[in-house]
C-alpha atoms as a PDB file:
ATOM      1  CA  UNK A   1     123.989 230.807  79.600  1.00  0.00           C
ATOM      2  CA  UNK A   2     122.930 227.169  80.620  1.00  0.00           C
ATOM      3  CA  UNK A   3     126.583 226.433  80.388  1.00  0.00           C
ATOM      4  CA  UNK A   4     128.032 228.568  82.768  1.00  0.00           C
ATOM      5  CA  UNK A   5     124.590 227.681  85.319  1.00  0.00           C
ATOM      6  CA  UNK A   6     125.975 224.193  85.297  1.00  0.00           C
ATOM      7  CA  UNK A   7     129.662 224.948  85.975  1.00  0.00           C
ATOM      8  CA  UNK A   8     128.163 227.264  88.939  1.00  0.00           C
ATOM      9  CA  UNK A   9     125.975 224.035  90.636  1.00  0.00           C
ATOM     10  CA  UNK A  10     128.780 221.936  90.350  1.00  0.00           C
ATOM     11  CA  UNK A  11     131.057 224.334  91.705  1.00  0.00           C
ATOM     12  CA  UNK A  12     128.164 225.135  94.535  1.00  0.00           C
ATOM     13  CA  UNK A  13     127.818 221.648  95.461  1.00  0.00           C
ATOM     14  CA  UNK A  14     131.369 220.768  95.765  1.00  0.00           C
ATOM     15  CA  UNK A  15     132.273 223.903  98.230  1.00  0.00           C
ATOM     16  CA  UNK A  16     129.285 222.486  99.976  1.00  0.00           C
ATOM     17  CA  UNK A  17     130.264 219.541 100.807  1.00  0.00           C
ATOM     18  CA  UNK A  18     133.757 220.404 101.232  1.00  0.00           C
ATOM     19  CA  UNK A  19     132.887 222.896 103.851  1.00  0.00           C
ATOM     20  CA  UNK A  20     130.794 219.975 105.730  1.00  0.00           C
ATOM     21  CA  UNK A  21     133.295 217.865 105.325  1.00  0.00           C
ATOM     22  CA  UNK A  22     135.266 219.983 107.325  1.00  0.00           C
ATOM     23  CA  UNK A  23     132.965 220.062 109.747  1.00  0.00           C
ATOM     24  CA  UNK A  24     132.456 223.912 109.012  1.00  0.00           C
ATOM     25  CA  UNK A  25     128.568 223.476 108.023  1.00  0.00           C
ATOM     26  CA  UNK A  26     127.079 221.212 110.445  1.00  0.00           C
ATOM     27  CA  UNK A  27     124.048 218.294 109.775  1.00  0.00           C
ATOM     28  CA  UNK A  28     120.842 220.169 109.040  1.00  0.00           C
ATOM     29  CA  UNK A  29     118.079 219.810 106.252  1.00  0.00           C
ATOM     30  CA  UNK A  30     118.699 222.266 104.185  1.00  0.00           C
ATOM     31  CA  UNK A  31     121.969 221.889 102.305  1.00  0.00           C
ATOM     32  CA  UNK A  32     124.690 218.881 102.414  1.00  0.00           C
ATOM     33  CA  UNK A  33     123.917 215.289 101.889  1.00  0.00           C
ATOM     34  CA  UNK A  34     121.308 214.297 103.418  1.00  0.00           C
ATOM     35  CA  UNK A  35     120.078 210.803 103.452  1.00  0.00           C
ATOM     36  CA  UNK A  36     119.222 208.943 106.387  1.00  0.00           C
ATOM     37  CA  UNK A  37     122.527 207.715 107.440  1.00  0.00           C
ATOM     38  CA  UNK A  38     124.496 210.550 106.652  1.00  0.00           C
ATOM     39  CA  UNK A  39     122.169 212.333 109.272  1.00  0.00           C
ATOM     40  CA  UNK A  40     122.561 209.862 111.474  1.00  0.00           C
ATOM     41  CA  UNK A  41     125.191 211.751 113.625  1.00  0.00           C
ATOM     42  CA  UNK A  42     127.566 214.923 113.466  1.00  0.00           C
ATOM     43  CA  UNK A  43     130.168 211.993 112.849  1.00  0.00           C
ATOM     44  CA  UNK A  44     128.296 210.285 109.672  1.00  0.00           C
ATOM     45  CA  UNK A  45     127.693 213.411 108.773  1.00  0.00           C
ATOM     46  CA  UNK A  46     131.538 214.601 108.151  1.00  0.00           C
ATOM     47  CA  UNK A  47     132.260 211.346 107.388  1.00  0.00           C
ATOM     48  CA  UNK A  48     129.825 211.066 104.318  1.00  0.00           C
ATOM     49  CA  UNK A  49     130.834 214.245 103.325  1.00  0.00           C
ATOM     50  CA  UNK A  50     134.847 213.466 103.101  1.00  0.00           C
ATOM     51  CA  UNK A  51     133.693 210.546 101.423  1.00  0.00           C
ATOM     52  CA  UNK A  52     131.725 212.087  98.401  1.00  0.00           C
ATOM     53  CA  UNK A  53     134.110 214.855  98.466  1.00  0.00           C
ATOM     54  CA  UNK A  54     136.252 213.209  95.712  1.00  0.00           C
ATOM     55  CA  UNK A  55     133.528 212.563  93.194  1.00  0.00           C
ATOM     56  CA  UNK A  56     132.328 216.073  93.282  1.00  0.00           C
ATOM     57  CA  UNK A  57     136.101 217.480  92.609  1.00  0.00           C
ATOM     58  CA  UNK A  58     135.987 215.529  89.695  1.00  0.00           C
ATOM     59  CA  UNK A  59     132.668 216.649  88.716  1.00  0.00           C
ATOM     60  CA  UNK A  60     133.523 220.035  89.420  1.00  0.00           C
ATOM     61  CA  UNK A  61     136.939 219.588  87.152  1.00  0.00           C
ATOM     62  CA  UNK A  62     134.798 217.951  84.478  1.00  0.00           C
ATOM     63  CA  UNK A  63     132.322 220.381  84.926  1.00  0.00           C
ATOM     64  CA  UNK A  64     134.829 223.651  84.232  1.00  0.00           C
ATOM     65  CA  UNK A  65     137.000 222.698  81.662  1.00  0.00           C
ATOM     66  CA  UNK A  66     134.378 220.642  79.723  1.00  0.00           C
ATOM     67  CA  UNK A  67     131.911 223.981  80.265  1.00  0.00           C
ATOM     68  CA  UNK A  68     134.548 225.992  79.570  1.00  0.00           C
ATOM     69  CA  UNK A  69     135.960 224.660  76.013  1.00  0.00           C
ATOM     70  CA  UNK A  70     132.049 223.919  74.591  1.00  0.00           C
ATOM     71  CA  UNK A  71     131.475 227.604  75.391  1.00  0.00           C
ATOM     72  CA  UNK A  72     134.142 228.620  73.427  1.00  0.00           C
ATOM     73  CA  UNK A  73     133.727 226.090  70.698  1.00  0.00           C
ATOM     74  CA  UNK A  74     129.820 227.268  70.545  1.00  0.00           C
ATOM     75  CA  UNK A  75     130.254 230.870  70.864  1.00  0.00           C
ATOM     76  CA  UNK A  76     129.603 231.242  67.113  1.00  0.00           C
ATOM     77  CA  UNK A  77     126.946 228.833  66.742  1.00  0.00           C
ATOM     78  CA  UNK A  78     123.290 229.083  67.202  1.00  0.00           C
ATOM     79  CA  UNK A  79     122.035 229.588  70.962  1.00  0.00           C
ATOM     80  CA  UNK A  80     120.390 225.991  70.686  1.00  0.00           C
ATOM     81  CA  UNK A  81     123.726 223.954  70.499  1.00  0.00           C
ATOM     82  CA  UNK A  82     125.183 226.406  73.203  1.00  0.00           C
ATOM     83  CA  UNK A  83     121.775 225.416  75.080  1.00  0.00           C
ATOM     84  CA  UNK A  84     121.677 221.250  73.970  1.00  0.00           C
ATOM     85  CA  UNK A  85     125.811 221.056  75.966  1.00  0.00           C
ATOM     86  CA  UNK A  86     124.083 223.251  78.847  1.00  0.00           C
ATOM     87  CA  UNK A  87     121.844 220.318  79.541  1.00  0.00           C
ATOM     88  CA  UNK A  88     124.482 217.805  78.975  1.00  0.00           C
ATOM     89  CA  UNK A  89     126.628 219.270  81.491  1.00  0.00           C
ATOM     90  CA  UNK A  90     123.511 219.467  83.737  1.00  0.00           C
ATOM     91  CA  UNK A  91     122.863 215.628  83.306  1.00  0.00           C
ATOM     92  CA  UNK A  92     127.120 215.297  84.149  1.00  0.00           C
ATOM     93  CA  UNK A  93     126.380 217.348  86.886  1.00  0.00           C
ATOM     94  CA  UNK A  94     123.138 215.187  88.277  1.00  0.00           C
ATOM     95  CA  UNK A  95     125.091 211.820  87.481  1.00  0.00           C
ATOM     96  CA  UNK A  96     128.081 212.978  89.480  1.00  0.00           C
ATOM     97  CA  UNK A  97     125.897 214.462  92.561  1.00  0.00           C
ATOM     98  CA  UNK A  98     123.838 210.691  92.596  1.00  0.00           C
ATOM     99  CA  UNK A  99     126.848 209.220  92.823  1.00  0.00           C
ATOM    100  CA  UNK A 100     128.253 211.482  95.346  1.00  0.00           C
ATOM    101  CA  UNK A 101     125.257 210.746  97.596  1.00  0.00           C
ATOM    102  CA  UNK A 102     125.504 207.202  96.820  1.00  0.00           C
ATOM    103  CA  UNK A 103     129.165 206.919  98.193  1.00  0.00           C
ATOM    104  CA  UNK A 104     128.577 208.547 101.092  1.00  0.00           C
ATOM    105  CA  UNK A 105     125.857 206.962 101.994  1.00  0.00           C
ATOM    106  CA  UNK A 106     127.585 204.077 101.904  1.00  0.00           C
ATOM    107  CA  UNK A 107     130.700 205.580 104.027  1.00  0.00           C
ATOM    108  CA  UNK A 108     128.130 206.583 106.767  1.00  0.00           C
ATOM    109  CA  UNK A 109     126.356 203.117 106.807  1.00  0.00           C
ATOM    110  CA  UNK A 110     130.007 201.971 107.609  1.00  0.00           C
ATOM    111  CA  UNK A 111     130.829 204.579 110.194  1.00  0.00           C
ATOM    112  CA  UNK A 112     127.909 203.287 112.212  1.00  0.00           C
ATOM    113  CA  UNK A 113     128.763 199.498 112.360  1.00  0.00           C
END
């Protein structure tokens, strides 16, 4: 189900960036945040990453119980309303991961002054 493949990305990107955050998954270009300045250094790097970590709890809050009720609440219905919140969550999920990057971004442009 759509709905349950959005709950999983915004579950995925949140232990992501968590774990970077941490300093457990360090800078590279495959997964994490990676704009320029977040790249910049192992230290914009974490420090992005701590900074968009809020957002994507949220998002990954949202994400679950919203997911999570409209599943139930479409269970009976036709697979194309089950499908139509599936998106919906996916453009939540998109939103919330924009303005993720967006904040930490920002948090590693100020780490570098």
């Amino acid at each position: 189900m759509i709905i349950w493949a959005a709950i999983a990305l915004a579950l995925l990107v949140t232990g992501i960036t968590i774990l970077a955050g941490r300093g457990t998954i360090p800078a590279n270009g495959l997964i994490g945040i990676r704009t320029p300045a977040v790249q910049r250094t192992s230290t914009t790097w974490t420090v992005g990453h701590r900074a968009a970590t809020p957002t994507l709890v949220t998002l990954s809050a949202v994400a679950l119980v919203v997911g999570t009720v409209a599943f139930f609440a479409t269970r009976q219905s036709t697979g194309d309303t089950a499908d139509f919140v599936g998106l919906g969550l996916f453009a939540v999920d998109l939103i919330g991961i924009i303005a993720a990057a967006l904040r930490a971004n920002s948090a590693a442009r100020r780490d570098l002054r």
